[in-house]
Protein backbone atom coordinates (compact mmCIF):
# COMPACT_ATOMS: atom_id res chain seq x y z
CA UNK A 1 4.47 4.86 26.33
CA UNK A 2 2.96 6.02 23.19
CA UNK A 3 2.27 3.41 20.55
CA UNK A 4 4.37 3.78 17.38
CA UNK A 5 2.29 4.91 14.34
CA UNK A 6 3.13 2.73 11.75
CA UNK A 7 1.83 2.84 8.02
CA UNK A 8 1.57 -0.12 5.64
CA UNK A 9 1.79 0.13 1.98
CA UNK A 10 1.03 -2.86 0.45
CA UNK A 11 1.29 -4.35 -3.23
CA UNK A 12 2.53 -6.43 -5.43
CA UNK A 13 4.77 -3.84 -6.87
CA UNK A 14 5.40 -5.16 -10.24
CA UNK A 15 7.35 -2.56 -10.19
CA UNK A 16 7.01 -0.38 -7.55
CA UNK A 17 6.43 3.08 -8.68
CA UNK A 18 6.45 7.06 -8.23
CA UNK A 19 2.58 6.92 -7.63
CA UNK A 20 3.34 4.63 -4.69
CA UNK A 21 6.02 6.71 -3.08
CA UNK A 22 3.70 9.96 -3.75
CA UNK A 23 1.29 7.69 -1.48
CA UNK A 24 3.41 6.83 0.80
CA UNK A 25 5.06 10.02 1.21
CA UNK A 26 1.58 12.24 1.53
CA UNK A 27 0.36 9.45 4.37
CA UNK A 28 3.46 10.02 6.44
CA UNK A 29 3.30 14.06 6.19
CA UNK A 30 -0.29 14.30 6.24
CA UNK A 31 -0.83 11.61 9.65
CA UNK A 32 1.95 12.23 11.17
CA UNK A 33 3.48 8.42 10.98
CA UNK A 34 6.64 7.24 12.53
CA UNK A 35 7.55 4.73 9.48
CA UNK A 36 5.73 3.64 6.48
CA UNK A 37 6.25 0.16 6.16
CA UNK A 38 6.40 -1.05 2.21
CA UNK A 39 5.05 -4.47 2.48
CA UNK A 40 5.43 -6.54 -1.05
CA UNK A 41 2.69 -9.57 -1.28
CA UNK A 42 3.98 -12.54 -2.73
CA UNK A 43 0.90 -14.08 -3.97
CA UNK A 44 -1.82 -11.56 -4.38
CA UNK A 45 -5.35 -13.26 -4.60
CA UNK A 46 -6.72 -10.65 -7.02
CA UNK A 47 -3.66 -11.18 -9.13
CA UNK A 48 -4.60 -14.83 -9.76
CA UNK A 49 -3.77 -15.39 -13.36
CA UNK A 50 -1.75 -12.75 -14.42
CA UNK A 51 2.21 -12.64 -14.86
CA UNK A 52 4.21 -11.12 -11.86
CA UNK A 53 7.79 -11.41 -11.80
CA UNK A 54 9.80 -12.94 -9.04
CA UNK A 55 9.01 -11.61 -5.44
CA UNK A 56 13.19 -11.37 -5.23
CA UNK A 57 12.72 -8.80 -8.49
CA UNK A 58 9.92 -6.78 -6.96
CA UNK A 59 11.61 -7.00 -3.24
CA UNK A 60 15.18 -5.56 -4.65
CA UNK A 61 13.04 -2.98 -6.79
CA UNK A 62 11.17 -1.62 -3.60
CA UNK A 63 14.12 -1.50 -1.60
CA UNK A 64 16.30 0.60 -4.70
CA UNK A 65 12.81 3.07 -4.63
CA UNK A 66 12.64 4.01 -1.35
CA UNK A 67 16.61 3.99 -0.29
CA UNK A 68 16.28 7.73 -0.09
CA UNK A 69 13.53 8.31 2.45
CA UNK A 70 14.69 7.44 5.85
CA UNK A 71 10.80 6.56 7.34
CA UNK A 72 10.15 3.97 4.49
CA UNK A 73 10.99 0.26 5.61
CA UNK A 74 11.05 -2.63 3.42
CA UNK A 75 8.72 -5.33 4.99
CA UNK A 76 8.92 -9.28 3.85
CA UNK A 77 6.24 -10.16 6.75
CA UNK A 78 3.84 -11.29 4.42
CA UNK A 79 6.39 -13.47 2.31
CA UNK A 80 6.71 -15.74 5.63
CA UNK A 81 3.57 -17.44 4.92
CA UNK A 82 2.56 -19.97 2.23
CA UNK A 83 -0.65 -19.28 0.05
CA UNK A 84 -2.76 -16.27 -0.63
CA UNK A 85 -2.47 -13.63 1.73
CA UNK A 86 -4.95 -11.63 2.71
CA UNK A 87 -5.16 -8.32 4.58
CA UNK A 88 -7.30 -8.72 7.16
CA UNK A 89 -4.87 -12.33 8.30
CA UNK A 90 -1.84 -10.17 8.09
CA UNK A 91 -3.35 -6.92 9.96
CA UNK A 92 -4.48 -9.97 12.67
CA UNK A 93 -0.89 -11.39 13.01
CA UNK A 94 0.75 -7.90 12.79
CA UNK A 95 -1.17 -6.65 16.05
CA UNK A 96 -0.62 -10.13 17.85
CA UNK A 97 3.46 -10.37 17.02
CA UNK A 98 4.10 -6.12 17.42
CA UNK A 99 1.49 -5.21 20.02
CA UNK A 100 3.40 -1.56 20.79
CA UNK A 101 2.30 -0.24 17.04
CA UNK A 102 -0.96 1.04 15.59
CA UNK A 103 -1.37 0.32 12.57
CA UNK A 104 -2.65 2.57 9.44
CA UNK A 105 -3.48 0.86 5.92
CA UNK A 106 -2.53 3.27 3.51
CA UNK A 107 -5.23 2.75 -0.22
CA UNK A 108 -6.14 4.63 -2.75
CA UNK A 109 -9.35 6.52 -2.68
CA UNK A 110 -10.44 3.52 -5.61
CA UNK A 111 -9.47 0.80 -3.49
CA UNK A 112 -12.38 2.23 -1.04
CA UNK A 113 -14.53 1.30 -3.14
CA UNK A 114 -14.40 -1.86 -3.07
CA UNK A 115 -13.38 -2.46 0.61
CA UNK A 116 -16.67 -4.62 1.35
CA UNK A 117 -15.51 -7.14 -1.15
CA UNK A 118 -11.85 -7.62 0.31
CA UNK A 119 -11.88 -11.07 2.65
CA UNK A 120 -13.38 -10.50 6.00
CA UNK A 121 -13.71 -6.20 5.78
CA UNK A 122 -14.77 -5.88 9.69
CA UNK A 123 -11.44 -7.89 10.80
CA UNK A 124 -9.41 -5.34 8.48
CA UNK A 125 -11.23 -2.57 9.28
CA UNK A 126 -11.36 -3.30 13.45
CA UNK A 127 -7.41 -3.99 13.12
CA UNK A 128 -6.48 -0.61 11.77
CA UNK A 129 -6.69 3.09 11.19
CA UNK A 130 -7.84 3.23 7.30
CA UNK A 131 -5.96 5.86 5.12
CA UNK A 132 -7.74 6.33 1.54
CA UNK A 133 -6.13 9.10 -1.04
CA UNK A 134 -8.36 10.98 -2.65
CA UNK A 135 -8.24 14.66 -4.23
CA UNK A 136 -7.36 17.55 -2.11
CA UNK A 137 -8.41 20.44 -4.51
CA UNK A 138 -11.95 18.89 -4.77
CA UNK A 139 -12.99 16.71 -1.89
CA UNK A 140 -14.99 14.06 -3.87
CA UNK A 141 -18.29 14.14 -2.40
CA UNK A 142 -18.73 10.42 -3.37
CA UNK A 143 -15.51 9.52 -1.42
CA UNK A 144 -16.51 11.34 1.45
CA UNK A 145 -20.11 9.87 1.66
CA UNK A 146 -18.15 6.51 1.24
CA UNK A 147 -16.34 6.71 4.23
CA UNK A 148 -19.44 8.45 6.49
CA UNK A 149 -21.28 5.24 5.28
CA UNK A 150 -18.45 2.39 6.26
CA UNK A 151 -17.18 4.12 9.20
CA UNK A 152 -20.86 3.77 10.54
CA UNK A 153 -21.27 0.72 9.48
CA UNK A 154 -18.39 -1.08 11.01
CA UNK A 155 -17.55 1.47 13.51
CA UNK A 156 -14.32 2.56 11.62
CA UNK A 157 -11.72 5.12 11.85
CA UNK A 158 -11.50 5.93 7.46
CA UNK A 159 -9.23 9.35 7.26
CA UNK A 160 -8.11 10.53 4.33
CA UNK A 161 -5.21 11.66 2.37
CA UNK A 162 -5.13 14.70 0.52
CA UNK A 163 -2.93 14.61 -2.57
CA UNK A 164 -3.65 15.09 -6.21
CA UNK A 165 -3.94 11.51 -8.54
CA UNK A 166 -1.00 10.31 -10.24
CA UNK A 167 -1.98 8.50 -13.48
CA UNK A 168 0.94 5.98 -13.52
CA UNK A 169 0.44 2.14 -14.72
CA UNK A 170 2.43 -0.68 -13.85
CA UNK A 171 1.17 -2.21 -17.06
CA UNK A 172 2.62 0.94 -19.19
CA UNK A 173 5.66 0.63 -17.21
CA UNK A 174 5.89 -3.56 -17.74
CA UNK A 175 5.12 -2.26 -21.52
CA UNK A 176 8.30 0.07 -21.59
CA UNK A 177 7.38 3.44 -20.30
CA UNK A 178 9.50 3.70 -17.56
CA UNK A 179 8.61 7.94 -17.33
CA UNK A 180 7.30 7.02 -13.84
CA UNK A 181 9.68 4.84 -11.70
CA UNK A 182 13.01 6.52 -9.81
CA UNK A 183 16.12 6.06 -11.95
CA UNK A 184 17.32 2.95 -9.84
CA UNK A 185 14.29 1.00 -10.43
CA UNK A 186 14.85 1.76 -14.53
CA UNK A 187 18.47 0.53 -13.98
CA UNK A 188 17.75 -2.75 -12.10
CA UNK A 189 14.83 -3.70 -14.69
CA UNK A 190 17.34 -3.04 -17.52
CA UNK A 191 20.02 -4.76 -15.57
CA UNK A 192 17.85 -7.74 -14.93
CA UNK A 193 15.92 -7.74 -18.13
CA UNK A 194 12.68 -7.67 -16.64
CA UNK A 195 9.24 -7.15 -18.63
């Protein structure tokens, strides 16, 4: 039987927003995914220090967002564990506990960047299918060298997704610019008075 193609989103999603589901969306056209799992983080480790608000908050957000796309699944697995959470442990646990999937990490193309400072790269990069956004009217040479270079390195499978950047903040948003966030995510921040 064929293994299910799953995509993970993850984030803190403080608040999710309509750069996320333009992620999310252009992954699961462009790769041909059976479900695109939106994974919240409870306790970020790069987060350390700044202000997030409840993981109930950014859970019910997520789950208002993507209510209209049938192949987008809220996921609490990495709220079942205590401390920071890091990909490459979750990634680990995912393919022990749901052997039938494989898995692709959905990032944007800046996250790439960075990849080799993320905890233990070659366990998160062995455990998955890497999806990075990046530009599809210019194919950033940089990007593409980028993934050339860490695909040989760890012998990884780095594809990426076409689409066109979104410049959306979650700190303009948490500052009052809700332009960028569906309708139901403005009405449950105003509901709850959040940020």
């Amino acid at each position: 039987m064929a293994k299910k193609k799953i995509g993970i989103l993850g984030g803190t999603f403080n608040p999710i927003h309509d750069g996320h589901l333009q992620l999310a969306k252009a992954a699961y056209e462009q790769h041909n995914l059976d479900k695109i799992w939106i994974m919240v983080s409870p306790n970020p480790p790069h987060k350390a220090g700044t202000t997030i608000v409840d993981v109930i908050h950014r859970n019910n957000m997520v789950k208002a967002a993507i209510e209209p796309y049938e192949y987008m699944e809220f996921s609490d697995f990495e709220q079942k564990r205590d401390g920071y959470i890091y990909t490459a442990e979750t990634l680990t646990l995912l393919k022990k506990e749901y052997p039938e999937n494989e898995y692709y990490f959905v990032i944007g193309g800046d996250s790439l960047a960075n990849i080799e400072k993320w905890y233990h790269p070659e366990v998160v990069l062995a455990n998955c299918i890497l999806l990075a956004a990046g530009r599809d009217d210019l194919f950033d040479e940089s990007l593409i060298n980028r993934i050339n270079e860490i695909n040989a390195k760890y012998k990884a499978d780095i594809r990426m997704i076409k689409m066109q950047p979104m410049d959306v903040s979650s700190t303009e948003i948490r500052a009052g610019d809700f332009d960028d966030i569906p309708a139901s995510v403005k009405k449950y921040i105003d509901d709850n008075r959040l940020y």
